[in-house]
Protein backbone atom coordinates (compact mmCIF):
# COMPACT_ATOMS: atom_id res chain seq x y z
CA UNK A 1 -40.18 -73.18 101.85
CA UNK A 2 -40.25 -71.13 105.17
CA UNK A 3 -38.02 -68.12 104.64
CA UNK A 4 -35.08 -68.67 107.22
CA UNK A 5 -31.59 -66.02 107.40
CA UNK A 6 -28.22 -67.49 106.76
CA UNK A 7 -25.35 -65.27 107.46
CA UNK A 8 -22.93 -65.31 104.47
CA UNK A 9 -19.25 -64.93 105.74
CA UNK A 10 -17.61 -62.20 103.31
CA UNK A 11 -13.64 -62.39 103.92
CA UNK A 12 -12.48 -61.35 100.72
CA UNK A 13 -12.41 -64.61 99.31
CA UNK A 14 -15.63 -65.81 98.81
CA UNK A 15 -17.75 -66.41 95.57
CA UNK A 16 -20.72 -64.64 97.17
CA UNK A 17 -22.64 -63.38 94.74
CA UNK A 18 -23.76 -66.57 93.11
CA UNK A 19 -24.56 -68.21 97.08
CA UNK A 20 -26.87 -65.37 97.29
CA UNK A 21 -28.51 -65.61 93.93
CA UNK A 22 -29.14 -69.51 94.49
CA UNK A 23 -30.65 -68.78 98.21
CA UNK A 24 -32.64 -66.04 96.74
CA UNK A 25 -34.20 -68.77 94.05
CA UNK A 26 -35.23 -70.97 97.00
CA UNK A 27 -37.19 -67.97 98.77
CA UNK A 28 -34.26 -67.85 101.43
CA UNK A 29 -33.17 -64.51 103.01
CA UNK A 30 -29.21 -64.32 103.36
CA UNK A 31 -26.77 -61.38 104.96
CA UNK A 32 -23.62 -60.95 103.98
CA UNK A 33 -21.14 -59.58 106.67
CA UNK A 34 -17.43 -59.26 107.12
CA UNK A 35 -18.34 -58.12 110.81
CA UNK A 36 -17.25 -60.71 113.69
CA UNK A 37 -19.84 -59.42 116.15
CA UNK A 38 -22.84 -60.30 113.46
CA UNK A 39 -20.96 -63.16 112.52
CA UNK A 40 -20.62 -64.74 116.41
CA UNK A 41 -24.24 -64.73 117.02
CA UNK A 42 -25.75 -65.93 113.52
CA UNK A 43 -27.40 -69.57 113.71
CA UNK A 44 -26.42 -70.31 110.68
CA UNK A 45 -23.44 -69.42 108.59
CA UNK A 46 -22.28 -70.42 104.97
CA UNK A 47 -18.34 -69.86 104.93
CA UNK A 48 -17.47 -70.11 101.29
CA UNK A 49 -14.24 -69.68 98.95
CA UNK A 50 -11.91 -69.58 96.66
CA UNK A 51 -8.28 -68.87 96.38
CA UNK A 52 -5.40 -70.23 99.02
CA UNK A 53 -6.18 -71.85 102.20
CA UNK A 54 -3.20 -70.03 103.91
CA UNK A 55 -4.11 -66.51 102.64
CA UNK A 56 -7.59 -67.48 104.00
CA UNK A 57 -6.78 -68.24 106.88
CA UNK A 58 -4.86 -65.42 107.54
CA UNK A 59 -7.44 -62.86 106.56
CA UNK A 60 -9.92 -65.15 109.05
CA UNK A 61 -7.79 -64.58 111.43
CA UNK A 62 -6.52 -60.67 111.25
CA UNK A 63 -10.02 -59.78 111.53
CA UNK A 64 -10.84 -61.88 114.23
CA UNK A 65 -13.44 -64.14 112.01
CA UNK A 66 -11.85 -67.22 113.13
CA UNK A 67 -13.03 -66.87 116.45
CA UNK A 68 -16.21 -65.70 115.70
CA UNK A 69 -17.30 -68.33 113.59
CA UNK A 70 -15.74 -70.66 116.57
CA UNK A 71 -17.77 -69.00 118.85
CA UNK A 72 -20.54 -69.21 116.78
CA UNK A 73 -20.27 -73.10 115.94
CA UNK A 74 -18.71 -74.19 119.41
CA UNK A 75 -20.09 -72.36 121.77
CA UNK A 76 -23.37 -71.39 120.55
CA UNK A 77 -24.90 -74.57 118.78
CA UNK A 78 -25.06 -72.91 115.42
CA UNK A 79 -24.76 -74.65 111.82
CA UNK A 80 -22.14 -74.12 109.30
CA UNK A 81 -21.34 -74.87 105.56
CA UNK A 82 -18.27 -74.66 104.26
CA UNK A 83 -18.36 -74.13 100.39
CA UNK A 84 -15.32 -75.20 98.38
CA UNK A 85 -12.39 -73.48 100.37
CA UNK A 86 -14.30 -72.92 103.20
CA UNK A 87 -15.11 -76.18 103.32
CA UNK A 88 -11.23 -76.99 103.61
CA UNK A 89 -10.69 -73.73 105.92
CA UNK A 90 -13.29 -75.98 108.71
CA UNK A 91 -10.47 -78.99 108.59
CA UNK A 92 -7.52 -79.34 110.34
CA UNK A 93 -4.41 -77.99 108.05
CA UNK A 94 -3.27 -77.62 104.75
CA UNK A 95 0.07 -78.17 103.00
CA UNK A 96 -1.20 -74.90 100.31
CA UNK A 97 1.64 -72.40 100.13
CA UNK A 98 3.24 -74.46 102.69
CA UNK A 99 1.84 -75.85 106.27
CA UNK A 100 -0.91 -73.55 107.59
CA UNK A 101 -3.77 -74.33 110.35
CA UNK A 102 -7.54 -74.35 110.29
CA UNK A 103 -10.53 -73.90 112.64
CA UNK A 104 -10.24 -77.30 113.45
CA UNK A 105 -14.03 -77.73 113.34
CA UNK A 106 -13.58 -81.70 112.00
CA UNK A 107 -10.36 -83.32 111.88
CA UNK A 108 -9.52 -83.98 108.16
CA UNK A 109 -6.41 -82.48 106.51
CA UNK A 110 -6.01 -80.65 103.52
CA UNK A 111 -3.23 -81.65 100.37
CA UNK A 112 -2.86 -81.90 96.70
CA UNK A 113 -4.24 -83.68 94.27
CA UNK A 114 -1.23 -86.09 93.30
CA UNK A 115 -1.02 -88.01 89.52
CA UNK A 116 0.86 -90.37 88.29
CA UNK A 117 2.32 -91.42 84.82
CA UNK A 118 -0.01 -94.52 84.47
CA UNK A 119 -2.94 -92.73 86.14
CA UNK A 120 -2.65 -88.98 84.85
CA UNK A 121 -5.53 -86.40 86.23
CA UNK A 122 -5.50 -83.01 84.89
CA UNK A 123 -5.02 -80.57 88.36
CA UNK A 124 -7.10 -78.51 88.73
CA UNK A 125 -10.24 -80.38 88.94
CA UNK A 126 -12.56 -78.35 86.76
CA UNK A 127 -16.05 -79.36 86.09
CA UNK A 128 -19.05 -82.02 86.86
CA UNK A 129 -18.44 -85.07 88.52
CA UNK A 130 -20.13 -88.02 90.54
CA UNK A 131 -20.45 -87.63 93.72
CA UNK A 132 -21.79 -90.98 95.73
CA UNK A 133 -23.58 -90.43 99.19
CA UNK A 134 -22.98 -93.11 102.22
CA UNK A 135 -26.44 -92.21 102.83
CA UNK A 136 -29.40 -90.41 101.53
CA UNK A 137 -30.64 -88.72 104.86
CA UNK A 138 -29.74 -84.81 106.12
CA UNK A 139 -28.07 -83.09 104.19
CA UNK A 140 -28.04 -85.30 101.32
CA UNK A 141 -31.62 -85.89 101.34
CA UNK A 142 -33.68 -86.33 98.21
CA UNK A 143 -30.34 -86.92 95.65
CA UNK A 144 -29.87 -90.04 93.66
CA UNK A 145 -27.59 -92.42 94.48
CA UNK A 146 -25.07 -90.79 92.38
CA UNK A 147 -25.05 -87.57 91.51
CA UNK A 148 -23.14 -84.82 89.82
CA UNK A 149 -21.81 -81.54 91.46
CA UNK A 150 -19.80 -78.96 89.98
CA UNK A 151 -15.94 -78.53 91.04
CA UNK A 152 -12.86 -76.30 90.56
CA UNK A 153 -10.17 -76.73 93.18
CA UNK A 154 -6.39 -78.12 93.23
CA UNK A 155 -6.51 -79.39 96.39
CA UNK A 156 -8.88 -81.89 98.98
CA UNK A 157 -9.84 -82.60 101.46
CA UNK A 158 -8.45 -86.13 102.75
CA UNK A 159 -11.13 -88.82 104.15
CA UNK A 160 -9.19 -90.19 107.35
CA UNK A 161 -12.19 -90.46 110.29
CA UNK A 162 -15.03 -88.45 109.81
CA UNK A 163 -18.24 -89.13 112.19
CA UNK A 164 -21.56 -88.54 110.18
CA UNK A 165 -23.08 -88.55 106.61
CA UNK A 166 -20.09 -88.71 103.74
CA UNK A 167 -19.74 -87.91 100.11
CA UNK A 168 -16.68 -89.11 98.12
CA UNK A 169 -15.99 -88.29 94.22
CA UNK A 170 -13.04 -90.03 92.83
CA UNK A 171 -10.78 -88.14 90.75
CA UNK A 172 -7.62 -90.04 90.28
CA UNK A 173 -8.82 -91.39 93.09
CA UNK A 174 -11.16 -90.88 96.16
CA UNK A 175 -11.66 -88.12 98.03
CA UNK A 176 -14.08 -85.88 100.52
CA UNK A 177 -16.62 -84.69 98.02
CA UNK A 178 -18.82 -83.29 101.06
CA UNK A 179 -19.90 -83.96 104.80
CA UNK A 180 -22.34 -83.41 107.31
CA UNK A 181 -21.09 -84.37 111.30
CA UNK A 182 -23.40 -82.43 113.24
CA UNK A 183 -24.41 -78.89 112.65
CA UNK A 184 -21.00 -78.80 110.80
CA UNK A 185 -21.54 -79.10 107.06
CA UNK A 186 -19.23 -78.86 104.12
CA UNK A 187 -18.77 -79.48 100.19
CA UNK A 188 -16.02 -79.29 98.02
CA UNK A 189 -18.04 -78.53 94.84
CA UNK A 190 -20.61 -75.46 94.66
CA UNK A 191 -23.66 -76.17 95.01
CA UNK A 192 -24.61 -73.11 94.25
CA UNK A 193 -23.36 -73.82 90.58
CA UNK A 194 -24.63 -77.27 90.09
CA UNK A 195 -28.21 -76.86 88.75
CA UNK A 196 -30.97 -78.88 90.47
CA UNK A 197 -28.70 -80.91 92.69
CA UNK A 198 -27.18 -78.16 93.94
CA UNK A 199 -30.12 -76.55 95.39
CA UNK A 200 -31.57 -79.56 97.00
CA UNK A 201 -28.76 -79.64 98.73
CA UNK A 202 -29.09 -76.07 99.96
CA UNK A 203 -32.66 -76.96 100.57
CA UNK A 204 -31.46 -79.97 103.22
CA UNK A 205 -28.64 -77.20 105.04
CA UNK A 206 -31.79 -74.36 105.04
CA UNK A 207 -34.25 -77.36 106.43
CA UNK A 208 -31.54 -78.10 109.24
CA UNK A 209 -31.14 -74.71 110.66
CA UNK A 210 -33.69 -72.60 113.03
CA UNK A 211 -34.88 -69.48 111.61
CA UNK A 212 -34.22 -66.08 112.29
C-alpha cells in the first residue's frame, strides 16, 4: 500500500497508541498533534476516544480543536474517522453527564444503552460482536457480510437518517455500529483492536484519502 499521512487528533482522550501501531502495520505514516493549526490543514484526520462525550467536548473546544477539525472537514474537503468516542463527538449531542453538543458533522444523537427485565444486556458493551454492512463498497470494502469488531462503550450512537454506507450491531437491540456519508467516517468499535477486520477497514479509510 502507498504510504499516505493521517493526522491523529491527541486531546487527552484518545487511545492513540494502539491507532498508531495498527497504521504502522499497514505501512501508513501517522502524526499525532494536539495543535489546531496542524490539525486545520491535515487531509485526513482520525479523531478517536475514550472517556465522556461532555468532558470531550469540552477539552475540543478550550483548545480550539473543534473548529479546527470543522475547518478542516467543512471547509477544506478533508476526511475524517471518528473512532469509538470520537465517532460519537462527530454527531449531534449526547445525554452523557447530562445534555452536551457535538461538531455536528452528521446528524445522529448520542444516549444510553437502555435494558429491560425480559431483555437484560450487560452495560457496558465489552467485547466482539457482529456487525452487518448495508453494503460492501467504501469503507466497508472487502468484509463479509457479517463481521465481528471489537467494542467497549456505554453509550451509541442512535440510527435516525443517515445518508451513505451503514453498519448496525444489535446489542439489546440495534444500533450505529459505523458509517461512512462522505469524507465523514466513523465506528463505534476499534478497529484498531479487531484483528484482520479491523485493518481492512483502515485499509478502505487510508484508500479514500489523498496523500500527503
Amino acid at each position: 500500500m502507498a504510504s499516505h499521512c493521517i493526522t491523529i487528533v491527541d486531546y487527552g482522550m484518545g487511545n492513540i497508541g494502539s491507532v498508531v501501531g495498527a497504521l504502522k502495520f499497514l505501512g501508513v505514516e501517522s502524526v499525532v498533534t494536539p495543535d489546531p493549526e496542524q490539525v486545520q490543514m491535515a487531509q485526513s484526520l482520525i479523531l478517536p476516544g475514550v472517556g465522556s462525550f461532555r468532558k470531550a467536548m469540552e477539552k475540543l473546544r478550550s483548545t480550539g480543536l473543534d473548529q479546527a477539525i470543522l475547518e478542516a472537514v467543512e471547509k477544506k474537503g478533508g476526511a475524517i474517522l471518528g473512532i469509538c468516542l470520537g465517532m460519537q463527538l462527530l454527531g449531534a449531542a449526547s445525554t452523557e453527564d447530562g445534555e452536551s453538543s457535538g461538531l455536528l458533522l452528521v446528524p445522529n444523537r448520542v444516549d444510553r444503552f437502555t435494558t429491560d427485565t425480559s431483555n437484560p444486556t450487560k452495560i457496558p458493551h465489552v467485547g466482539f460482536n457482529s456487525v452487518q454492512f448495508s453494503d460492501r463498497e467504501g469503507l466497508f470494502s472487502d468484509l463479509p457480510e457479517k463481521a465481528d469488531f471489537y467494542f467497549v462503550h456505554s453509550y451509541r450512537m442512535l440510527q435516525e437518517d443517515l445518508k451513505g454506507r451503514t453498519a448496525i450491531c444489535d446489542y439489546g437491540g440495534e444500533f450505529l455500529a459505523a458509517f461512512e456519508t462522505g469524507r465523514i467516517c466513523g465506528t463505534q468499535f476499534h478497529p484498531e483492536k479487531s484483528q484482520t477486520n479491523g485493518l481492512i477497514l483502515l485499509k478502505n479509510f487510508i484508500e479514500m484519502v489523498s496523500s500527503c
